[in-house]
N, C-alpha and C. Protein backbone atom coordinates (compact mmCIF):
# COMPACT_ATOMS: atom_id res chain seq x y z
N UNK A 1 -23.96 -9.49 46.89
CA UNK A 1 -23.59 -9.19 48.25
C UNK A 1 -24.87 -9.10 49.09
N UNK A 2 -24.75 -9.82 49.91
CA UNK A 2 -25.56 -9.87 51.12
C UNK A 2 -26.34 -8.90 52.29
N UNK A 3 -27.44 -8.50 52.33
CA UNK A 3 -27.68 -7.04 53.21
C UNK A 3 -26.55 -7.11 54.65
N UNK A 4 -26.63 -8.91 55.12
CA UNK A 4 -25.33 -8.40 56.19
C UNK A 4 -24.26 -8.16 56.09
N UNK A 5 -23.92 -8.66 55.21
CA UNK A 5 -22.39 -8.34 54.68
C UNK A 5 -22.03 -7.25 54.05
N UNK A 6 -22.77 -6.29 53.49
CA UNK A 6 -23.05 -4.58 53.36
C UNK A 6 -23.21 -3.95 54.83
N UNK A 7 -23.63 -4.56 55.72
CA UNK A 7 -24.12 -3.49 56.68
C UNK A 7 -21.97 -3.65 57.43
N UNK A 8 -21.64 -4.95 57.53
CA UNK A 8 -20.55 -4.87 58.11
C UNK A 8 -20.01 -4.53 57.59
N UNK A 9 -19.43 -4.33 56.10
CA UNK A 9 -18.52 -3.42 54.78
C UNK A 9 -18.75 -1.78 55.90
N UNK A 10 -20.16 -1.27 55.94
CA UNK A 10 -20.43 -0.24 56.41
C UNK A 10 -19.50 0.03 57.53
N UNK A 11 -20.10 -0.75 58.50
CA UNK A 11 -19.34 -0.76 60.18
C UNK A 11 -18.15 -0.62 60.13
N UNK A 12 -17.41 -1.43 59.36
CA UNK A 12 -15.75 -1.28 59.23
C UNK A 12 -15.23 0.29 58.83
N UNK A 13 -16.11 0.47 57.48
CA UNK A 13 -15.69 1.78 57.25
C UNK A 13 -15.85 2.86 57.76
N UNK A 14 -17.08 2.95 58.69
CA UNK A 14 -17.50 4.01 59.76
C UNK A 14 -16.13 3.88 61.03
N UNK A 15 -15.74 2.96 61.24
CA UNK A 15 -14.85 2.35 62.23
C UNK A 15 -13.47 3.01 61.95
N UNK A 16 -13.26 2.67 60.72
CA UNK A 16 -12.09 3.07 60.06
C UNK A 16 -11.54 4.37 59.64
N UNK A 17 -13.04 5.22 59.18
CA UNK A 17 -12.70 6.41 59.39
C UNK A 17 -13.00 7.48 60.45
N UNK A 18 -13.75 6.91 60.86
CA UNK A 18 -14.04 7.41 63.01
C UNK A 18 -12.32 7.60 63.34
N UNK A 19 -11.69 6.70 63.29
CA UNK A 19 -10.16 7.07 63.55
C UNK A 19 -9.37 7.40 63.06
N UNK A 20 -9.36 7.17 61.97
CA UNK A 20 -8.35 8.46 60.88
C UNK A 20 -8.39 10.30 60.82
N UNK A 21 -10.15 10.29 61.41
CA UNK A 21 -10.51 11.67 61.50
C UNK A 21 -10.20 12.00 62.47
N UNK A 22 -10.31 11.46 63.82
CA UNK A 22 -9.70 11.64 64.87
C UNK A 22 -8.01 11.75 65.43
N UNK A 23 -7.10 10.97 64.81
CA UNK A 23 -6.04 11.18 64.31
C UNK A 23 -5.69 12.36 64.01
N UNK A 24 -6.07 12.69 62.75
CA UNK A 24 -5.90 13.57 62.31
C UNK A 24 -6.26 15.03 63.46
N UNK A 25 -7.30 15.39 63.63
CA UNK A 25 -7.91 16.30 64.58
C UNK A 25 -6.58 16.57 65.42
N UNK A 26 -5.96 15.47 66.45
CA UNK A 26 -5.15 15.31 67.62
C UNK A 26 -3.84 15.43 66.92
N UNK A 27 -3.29 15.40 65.96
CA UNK A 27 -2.03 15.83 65.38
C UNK A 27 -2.34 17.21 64.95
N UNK A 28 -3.33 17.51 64.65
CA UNK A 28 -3.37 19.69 63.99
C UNK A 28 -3.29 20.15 65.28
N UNK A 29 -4.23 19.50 66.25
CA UNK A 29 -3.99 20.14 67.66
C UNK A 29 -2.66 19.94 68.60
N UNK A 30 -2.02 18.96 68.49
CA UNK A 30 -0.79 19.12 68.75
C UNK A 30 0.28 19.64 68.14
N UNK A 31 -0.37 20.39 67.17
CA UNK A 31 0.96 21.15 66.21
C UNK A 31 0.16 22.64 66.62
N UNK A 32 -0.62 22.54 67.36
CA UNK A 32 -1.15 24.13 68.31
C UNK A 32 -1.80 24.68 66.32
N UNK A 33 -2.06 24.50 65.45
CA UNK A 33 -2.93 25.52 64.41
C UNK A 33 -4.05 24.17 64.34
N UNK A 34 -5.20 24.99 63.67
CA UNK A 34 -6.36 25.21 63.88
C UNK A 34 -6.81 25.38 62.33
N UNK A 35 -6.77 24.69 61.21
CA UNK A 35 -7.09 24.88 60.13
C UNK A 35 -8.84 24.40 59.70
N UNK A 36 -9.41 23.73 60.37
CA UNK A 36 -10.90 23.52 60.66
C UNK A 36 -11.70 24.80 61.57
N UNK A 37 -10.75 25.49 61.55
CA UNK A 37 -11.35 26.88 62.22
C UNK A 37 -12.31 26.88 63.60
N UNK A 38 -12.47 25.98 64.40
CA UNK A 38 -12.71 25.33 65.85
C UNK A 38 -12.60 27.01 66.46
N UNK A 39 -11.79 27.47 66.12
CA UNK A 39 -11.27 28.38 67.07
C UNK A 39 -12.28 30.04 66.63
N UNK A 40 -12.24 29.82 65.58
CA UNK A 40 -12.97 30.69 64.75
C UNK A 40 -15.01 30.91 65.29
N UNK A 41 -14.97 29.56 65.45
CA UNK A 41 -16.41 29.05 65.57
C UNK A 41 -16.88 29.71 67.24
N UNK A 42 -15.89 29.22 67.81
CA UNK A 42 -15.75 29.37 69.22
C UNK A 42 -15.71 31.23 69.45
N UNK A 43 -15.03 31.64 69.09
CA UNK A 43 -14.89 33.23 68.54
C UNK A 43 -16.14 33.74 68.13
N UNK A 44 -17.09 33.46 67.78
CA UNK A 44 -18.20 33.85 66.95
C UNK A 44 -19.42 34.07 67.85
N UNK A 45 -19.09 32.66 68.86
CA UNK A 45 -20.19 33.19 70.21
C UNK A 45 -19.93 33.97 71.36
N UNK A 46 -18.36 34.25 71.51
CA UNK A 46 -17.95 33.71 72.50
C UNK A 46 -17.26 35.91 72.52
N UNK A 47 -17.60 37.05 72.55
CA UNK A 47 -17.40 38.03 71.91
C UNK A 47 -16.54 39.02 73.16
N UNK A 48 -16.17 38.43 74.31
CA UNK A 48 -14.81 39.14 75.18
C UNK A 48 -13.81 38.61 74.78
N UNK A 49 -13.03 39.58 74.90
CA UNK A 49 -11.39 39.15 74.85
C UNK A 49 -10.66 37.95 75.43
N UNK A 50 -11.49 38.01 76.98
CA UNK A 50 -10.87 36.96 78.18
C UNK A 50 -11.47 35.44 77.53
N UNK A 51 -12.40 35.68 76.58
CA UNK A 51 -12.96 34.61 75.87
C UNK A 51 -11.80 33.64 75.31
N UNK A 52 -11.25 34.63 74.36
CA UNK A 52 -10.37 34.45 73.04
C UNK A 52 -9.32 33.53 74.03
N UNK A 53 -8.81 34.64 74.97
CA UNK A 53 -7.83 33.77 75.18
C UNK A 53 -8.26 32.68 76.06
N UNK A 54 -9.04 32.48 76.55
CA UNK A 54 -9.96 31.11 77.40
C UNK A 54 -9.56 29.59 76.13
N UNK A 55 -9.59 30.50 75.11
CA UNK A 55 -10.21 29.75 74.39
C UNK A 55 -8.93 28.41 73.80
N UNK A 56 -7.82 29.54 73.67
CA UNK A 56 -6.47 29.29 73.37
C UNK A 56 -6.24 28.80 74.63
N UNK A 57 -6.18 28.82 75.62
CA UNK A 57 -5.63 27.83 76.72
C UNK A 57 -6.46 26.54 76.77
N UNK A 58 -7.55 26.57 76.25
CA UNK A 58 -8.14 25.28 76.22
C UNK A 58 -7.82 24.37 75.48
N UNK A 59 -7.60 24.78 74.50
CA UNK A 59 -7.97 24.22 73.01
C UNK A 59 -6.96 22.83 73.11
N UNK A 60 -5.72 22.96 73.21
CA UNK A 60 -4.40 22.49 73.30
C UNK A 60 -5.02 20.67 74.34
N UNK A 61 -5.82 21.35 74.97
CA UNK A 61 -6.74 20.21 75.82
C UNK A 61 -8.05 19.68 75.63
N UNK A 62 -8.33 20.03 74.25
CA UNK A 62 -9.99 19.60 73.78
C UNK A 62 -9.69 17.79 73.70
N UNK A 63 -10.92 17.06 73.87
CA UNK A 63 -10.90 15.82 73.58
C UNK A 63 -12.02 16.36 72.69
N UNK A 64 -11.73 15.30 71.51
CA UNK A 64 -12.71 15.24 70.28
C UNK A 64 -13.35 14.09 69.94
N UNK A 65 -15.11 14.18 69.97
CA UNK A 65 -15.78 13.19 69.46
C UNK A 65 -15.91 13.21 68.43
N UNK A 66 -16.05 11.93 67.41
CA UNK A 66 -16.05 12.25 66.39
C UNK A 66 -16.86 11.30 65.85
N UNK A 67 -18.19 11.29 65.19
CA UNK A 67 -19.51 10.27 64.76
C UNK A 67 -19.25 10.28 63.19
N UNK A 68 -19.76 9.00 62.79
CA UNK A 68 -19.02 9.02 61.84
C UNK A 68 -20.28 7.76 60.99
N UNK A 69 -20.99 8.52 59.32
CA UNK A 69 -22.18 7.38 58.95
C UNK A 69 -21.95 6.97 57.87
N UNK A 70 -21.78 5.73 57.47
CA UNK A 70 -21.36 5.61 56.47
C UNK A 70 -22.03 4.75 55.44
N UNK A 71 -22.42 4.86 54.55
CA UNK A 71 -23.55 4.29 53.83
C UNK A 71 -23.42 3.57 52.37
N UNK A 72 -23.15 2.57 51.81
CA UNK A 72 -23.06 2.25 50.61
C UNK A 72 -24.16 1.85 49.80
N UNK A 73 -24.32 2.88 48.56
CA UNK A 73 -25.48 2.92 47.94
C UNK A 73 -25.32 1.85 46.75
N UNK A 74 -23.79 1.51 46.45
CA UNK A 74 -23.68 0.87 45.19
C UNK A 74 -22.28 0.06 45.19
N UNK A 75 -22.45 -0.87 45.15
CA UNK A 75 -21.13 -1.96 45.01
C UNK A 75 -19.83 -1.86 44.06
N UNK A 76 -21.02 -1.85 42.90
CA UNK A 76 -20.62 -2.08 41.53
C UNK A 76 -20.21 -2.96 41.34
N UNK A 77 -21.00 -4.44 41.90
CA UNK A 77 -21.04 -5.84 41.75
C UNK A 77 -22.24 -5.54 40.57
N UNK A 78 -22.38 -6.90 39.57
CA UNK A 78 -23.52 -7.16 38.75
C UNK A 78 -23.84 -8.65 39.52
N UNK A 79 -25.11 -8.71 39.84
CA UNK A 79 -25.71 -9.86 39.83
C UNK A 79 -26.38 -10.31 38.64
C-alpha cells in the first residue's frame, strides 16, 4: 500500500468517524441526558446556582465540534 493511498484510508476514516461521533453527541442531547458528563465539567467551573441552571437551558442548544485524527500504524498487508 501506497503512502497516498494510506493517507486517504486515513481521511475517510477521520471523515467517517467525525460523524458518527457527532451523531451520536446530537441524539444524547436530544434525549436531554448527558452521559459524557458535559454538564458535570461545566459545573466544576462554573460554582452559582444561576450557573447550573444557565447551564441546563443551554445545553439542549449546544452545537458540537468535533476533530477527529486518525492514524494507521499497520495494515497487516505483507509485502
Amino acid at each position: 500500500m501506497t503512502n497516498e493511498q494510506l493517507s486517504r484510508y486515513e481521511k475517510a476514516a477521520e471523515k467517517r468517524l467525525k460523524k458518527q461521533i457527532k451523531e451520536v453527541l446530537v441524539k444524547i442531547q436530544k434525549a436531554n441526558v448527558d452521559p459524557i458528563s458535559f454538564g458535570l465539567r461545566y459545573r466544576s467551573r462554573h460554582f452559582n446556582k444561576n450557573d447550573w441552571e444557565e447551564w441546563q437551558r443551554i445545553y439542549p442548544q449546544l452545537a458540537f465540534k468535533v476533530d477527529t485524527k486518525v492514524k494507521i500504524s499497520d495494515t497487516g498487508l505483507i509485502e
